[in-house]
Protein backbone atom coordinates (compact mmCIF):
# COMPACT_ATOMS: atom_id res chain seq x y z
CA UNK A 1 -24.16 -24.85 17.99
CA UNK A 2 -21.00 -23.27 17.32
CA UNK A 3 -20.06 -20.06 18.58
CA UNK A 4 -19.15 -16.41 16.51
CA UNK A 5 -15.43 -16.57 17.55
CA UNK A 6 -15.75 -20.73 15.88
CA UNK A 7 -16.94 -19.06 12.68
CA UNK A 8 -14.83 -16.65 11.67
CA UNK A 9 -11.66 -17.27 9.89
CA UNK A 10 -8.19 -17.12 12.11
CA UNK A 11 -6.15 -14.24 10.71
CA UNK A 12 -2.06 -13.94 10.60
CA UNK A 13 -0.18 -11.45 9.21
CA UNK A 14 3.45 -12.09 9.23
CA UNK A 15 5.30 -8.69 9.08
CA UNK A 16 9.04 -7.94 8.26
CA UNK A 17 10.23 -4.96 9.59
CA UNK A 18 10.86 -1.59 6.81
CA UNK A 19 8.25 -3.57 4.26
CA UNK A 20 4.60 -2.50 3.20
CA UNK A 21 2.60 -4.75 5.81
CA UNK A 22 1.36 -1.58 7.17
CA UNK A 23 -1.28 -0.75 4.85
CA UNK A 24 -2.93 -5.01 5.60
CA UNK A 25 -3.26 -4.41 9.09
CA UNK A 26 -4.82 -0.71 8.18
CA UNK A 27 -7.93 -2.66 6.34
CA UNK A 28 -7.74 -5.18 8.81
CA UNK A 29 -8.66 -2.33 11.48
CA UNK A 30 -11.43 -1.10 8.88
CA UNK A 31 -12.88 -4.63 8.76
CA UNK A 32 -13.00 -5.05 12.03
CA UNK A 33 -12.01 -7.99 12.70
CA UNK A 34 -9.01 -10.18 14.73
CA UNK A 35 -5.55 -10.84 13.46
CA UNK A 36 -2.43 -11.60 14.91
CA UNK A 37 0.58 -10.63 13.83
CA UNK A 38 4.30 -12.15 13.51
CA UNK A 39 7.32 -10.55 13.42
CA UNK A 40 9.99 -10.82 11.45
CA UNK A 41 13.24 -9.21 11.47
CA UNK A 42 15.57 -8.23 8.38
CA UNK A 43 19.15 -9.79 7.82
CA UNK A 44 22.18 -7.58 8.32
CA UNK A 45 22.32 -8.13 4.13
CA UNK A 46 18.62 -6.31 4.29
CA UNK A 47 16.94 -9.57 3.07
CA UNK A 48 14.14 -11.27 4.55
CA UNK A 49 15.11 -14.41 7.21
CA UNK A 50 14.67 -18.49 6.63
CA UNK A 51 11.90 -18.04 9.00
CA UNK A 52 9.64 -16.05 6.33
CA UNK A 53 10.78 -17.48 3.03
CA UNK A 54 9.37 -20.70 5.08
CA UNK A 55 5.67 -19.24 5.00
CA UNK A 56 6.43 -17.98 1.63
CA UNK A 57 9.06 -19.07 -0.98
CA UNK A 58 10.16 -15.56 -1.97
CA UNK A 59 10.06 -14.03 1.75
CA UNK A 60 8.50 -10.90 0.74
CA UNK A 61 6.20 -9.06 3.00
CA UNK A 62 2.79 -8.70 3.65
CA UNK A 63 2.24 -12.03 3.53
CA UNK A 64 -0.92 -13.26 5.64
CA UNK A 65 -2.22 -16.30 6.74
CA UNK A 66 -6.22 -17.58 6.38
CA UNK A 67 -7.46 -20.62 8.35
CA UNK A 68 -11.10 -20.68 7.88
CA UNK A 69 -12.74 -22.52 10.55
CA UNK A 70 -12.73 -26.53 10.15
CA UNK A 71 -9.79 -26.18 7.45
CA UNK A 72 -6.82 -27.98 8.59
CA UNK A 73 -4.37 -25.72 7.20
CA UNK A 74 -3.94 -22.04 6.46
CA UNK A 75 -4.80 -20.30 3.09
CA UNK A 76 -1.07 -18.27 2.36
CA UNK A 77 -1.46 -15.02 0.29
CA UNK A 78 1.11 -12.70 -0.68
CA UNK A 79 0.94 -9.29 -2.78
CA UNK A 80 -0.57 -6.56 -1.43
CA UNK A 81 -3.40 -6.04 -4.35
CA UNK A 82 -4.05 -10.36 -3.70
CA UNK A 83 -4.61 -9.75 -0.07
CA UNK A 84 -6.67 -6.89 -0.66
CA UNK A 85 -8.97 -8.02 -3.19
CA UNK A 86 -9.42 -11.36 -1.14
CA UNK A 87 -10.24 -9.74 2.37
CA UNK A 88 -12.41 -6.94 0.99
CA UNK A 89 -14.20 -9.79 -1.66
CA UNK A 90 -14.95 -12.13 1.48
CA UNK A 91 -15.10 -9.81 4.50
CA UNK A 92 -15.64 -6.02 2.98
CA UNK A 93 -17.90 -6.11 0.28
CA UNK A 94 -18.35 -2.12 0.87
CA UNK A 95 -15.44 -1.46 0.49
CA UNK A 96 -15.91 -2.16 -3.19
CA UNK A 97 -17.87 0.13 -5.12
CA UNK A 98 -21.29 -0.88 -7.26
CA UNK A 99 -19.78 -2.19 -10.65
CA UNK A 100 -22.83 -1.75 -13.16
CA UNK A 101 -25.23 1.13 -13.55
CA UNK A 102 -28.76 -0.40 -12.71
CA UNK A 103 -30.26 -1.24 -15.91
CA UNK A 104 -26.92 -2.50 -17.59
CA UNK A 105 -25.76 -5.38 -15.45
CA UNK A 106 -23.02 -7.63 -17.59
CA UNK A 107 -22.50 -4.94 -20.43
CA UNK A 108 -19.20 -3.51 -21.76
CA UNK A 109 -19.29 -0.37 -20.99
CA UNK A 110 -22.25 -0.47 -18.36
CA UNK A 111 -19.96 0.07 -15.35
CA UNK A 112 -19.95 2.17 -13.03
CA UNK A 113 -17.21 4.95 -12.60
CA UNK A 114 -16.50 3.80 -9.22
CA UNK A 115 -15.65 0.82 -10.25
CA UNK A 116 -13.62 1.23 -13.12
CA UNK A 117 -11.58 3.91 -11.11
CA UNK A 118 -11.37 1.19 -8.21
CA UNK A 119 -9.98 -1.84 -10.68
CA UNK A 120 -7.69 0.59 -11.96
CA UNK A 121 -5.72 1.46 -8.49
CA UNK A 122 -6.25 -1.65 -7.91
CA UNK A 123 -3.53 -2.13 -10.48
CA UNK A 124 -2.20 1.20 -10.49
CA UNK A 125 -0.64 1.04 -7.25
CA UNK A 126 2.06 -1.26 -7.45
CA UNK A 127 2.35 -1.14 -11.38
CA UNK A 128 2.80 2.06 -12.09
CA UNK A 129 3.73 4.79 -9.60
CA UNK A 130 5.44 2.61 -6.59
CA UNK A 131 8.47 1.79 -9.41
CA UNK A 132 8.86 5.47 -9.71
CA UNK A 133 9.47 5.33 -5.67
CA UNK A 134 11.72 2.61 -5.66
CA UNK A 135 13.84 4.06 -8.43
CA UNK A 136 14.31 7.47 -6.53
CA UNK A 137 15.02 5.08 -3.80
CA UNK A 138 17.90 3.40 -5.14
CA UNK A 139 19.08 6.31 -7.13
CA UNK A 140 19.44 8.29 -3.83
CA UNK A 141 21.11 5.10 -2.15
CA UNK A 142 24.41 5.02 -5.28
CA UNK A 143 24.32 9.09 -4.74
CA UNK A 144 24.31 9.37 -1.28
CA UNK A 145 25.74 6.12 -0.44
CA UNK A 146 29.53 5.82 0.92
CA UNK A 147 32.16 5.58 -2.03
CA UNK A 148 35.47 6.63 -2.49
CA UNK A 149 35.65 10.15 -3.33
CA UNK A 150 37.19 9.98 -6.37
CA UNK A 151 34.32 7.94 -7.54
CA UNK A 152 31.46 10.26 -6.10
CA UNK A 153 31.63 12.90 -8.82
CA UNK A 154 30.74 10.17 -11.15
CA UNK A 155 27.83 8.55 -9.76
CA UNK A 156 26.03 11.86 -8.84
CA UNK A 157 26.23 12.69 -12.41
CA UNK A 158 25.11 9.28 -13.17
CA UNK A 159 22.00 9.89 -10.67
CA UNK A 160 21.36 13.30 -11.63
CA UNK A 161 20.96 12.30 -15.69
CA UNK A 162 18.30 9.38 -14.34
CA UNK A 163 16.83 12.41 -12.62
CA UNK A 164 16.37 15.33 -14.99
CA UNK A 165 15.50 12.71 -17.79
CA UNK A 166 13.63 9.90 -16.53
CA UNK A 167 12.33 10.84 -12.61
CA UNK A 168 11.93 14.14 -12.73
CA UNK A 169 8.99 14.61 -15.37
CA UNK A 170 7.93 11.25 -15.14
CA UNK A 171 6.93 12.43 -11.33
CA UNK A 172 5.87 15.45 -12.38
CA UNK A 173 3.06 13.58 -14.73
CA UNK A 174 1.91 10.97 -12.49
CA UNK A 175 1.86 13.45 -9.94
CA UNK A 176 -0.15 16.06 -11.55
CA UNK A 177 -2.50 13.04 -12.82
CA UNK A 178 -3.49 12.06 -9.25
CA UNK A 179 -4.47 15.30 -8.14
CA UNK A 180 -6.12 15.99 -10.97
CA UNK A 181 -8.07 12.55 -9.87
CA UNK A 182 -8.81 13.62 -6.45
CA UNK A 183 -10.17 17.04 -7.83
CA UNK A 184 -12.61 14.96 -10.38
CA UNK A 185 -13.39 12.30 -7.55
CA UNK A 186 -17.26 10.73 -8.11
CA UNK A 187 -19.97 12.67 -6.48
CA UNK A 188 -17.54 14.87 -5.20
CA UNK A 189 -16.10 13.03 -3.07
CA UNK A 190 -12.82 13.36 -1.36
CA UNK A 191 -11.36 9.91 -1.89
CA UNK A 192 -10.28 8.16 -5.24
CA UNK A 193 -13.05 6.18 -6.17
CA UNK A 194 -16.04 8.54 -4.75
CA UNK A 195 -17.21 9.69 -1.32
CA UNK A 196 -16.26 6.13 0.20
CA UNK A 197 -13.49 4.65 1.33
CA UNK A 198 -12.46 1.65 -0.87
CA UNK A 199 -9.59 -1.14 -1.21
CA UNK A 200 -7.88 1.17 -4.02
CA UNK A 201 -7.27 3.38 -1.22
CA UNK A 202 -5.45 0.66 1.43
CA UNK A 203 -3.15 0.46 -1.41
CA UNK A 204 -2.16 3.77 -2.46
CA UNK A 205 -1.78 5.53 0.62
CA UNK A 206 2.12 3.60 0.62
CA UNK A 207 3.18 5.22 -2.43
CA UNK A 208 1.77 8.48 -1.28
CA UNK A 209 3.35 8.43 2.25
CA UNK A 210 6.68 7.85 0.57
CA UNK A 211 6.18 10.80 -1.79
CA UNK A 212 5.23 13.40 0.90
CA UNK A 213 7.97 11.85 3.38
CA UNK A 214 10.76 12.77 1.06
CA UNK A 215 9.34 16.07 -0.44
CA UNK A 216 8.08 15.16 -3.61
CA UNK A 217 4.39 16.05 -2.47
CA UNK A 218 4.10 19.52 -1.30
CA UNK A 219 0.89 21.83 -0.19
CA UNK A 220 2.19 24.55 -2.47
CA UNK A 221 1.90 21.83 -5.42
CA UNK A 222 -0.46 19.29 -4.87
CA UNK A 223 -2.97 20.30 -2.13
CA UNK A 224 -4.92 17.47 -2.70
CA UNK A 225 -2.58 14.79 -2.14
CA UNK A 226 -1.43 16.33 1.18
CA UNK A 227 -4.93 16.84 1.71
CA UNK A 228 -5.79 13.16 0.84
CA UNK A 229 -2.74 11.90 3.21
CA UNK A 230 -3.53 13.59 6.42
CA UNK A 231 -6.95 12.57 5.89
CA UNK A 232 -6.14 8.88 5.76
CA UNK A 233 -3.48 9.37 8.70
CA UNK A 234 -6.30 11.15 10.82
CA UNK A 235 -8.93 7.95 10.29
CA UNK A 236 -8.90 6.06 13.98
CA UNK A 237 -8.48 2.26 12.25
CA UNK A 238 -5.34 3.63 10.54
CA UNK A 239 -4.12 5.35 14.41
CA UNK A 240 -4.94 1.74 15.68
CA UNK A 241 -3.10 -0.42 13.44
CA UNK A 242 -0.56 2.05 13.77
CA UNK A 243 -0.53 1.23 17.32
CA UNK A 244 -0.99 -1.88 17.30
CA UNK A 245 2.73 -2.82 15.16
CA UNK A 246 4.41 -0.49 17.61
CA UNK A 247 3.23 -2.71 20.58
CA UNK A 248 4.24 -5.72 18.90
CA UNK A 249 7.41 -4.93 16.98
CA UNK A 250 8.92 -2.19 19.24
CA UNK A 251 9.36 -0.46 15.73
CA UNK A 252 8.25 2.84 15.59
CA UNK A 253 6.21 3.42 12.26
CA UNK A 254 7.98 5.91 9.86
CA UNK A 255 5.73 6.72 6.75
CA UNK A 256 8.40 7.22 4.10
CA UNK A 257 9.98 6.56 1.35
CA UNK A 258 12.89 4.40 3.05
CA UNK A 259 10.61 1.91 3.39
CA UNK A 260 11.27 -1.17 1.47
């Protein structure tokens, strides 16, 4: 008879240093069960090495590796909603909420609140607010960046326009619209989807972290969302995966909005 360790699936996550892996190895923690991880290290042109784009063609990170036991080779998944969706689907059911309301099982319309708030930020995350980040990001690169000086008075009033017109209130509204979410949580509770923990929260804890890093979350103006992050950084599987890149990449985890 085989043993437990023979039956459950062998785990890799291959992490690039300054990328989103963090928030894979956080559910990994809440599952509970054993990964490994690989380390990669960025170029000095910021891009990822051969040694990734060789596990995956486009050498983005998280990218993790499934070997289920008896398979000869391992199952490669990239994108952080993918990998999410798979692990919680096959090894964290409860981590996804009911989707009908007993009674209507398979009608439009018959789901559950939960659930249609958990499909959404499921999307959400990476559709919708992290391209606000990455725009600030970039912006704040040209505008901060080194240029000759005769130059600089252009491209900060190049990067304060994108501000005041597109970043700026389009913030401001996606902002406002998630604490307004937290405030109407399900049943109360103090998470996105309800009282429980789900995988719409692995994934929007990244875009959050960046926000409150560089100031655009504040306690004065969104008490919630400060609320919601210290909450997430105070839960021991977070503190552990945490812990457990530090020991294996000597890098020390920084959640903000530098982070690529």
């Amino acid at each position: 008879m085989s043993s437990d360790a023979e039956q459950k699936p062998k785990i890799t996550v291959y992490w690039l240093d300054q990328s989103r892996s963090q928030r894979i190895l956080w559910l990994l923690e809440e599952l509970k069960v054993d990964y490994e991880v690989k380390v990669f290290k960025r170029n000095k042109d910021m891009l990822a090495p051969q040694e990734l784009k060789d596990v995956h063609p486009l050498g983005k990170s998280p990218v993790i590796g499934i070997q289920a036991p008896g398979a000869e080779k391992s199952l490669i998944l990239a994108e952080s909603g993918h990998i999410v969706e798979y692990l919680t689907e096959h090894l964290g059911q409860w981590m996804i909420p009911k989707r009908y309301i007993n009674g209507k099982e398979g009608q439009i319309g018959g789901e559950t609140e939960e659930w249609l708030r958990y499909r959404y930020y499921m999307h959400y995350a990476e559709g919708s607010i992290m391209p606000l980040i990455l725009i600030g990001l970039f912006i704040s690169m040209i505008r901060d960046g080194p240029q000759p000086f005769f130059v600089r008075p252009i491209t900060r009033m190049i990067s304060g326009r994108v501000d005041s017109l597109f970043l700026n209130p389009n913030r401001k509204t996606h902002f406002d619209f998630l604490e307004d979410q937290l405030k109407t949580s399900p049943d109360e509770g103090e998470f996105f989807c309800g009282k429980e923990l789900t995988g719409a929260d692995i994934l929007m804890i990244f875009p959050l972290e960046a926000a409150r890093g560089s100031g655009l979350i504040t306690q004065e103006k969104y008490p919630k969302l400060v609320a919601y992050v210290k909450k997430i950084h105070e839960r021991e599987a977070f503190k552990k995966a945490i812990e457990k890149i530090e020991e294996v990449s000597d890098e020390k985890y920084q959640p903000v909005a530098s982070r690529r």
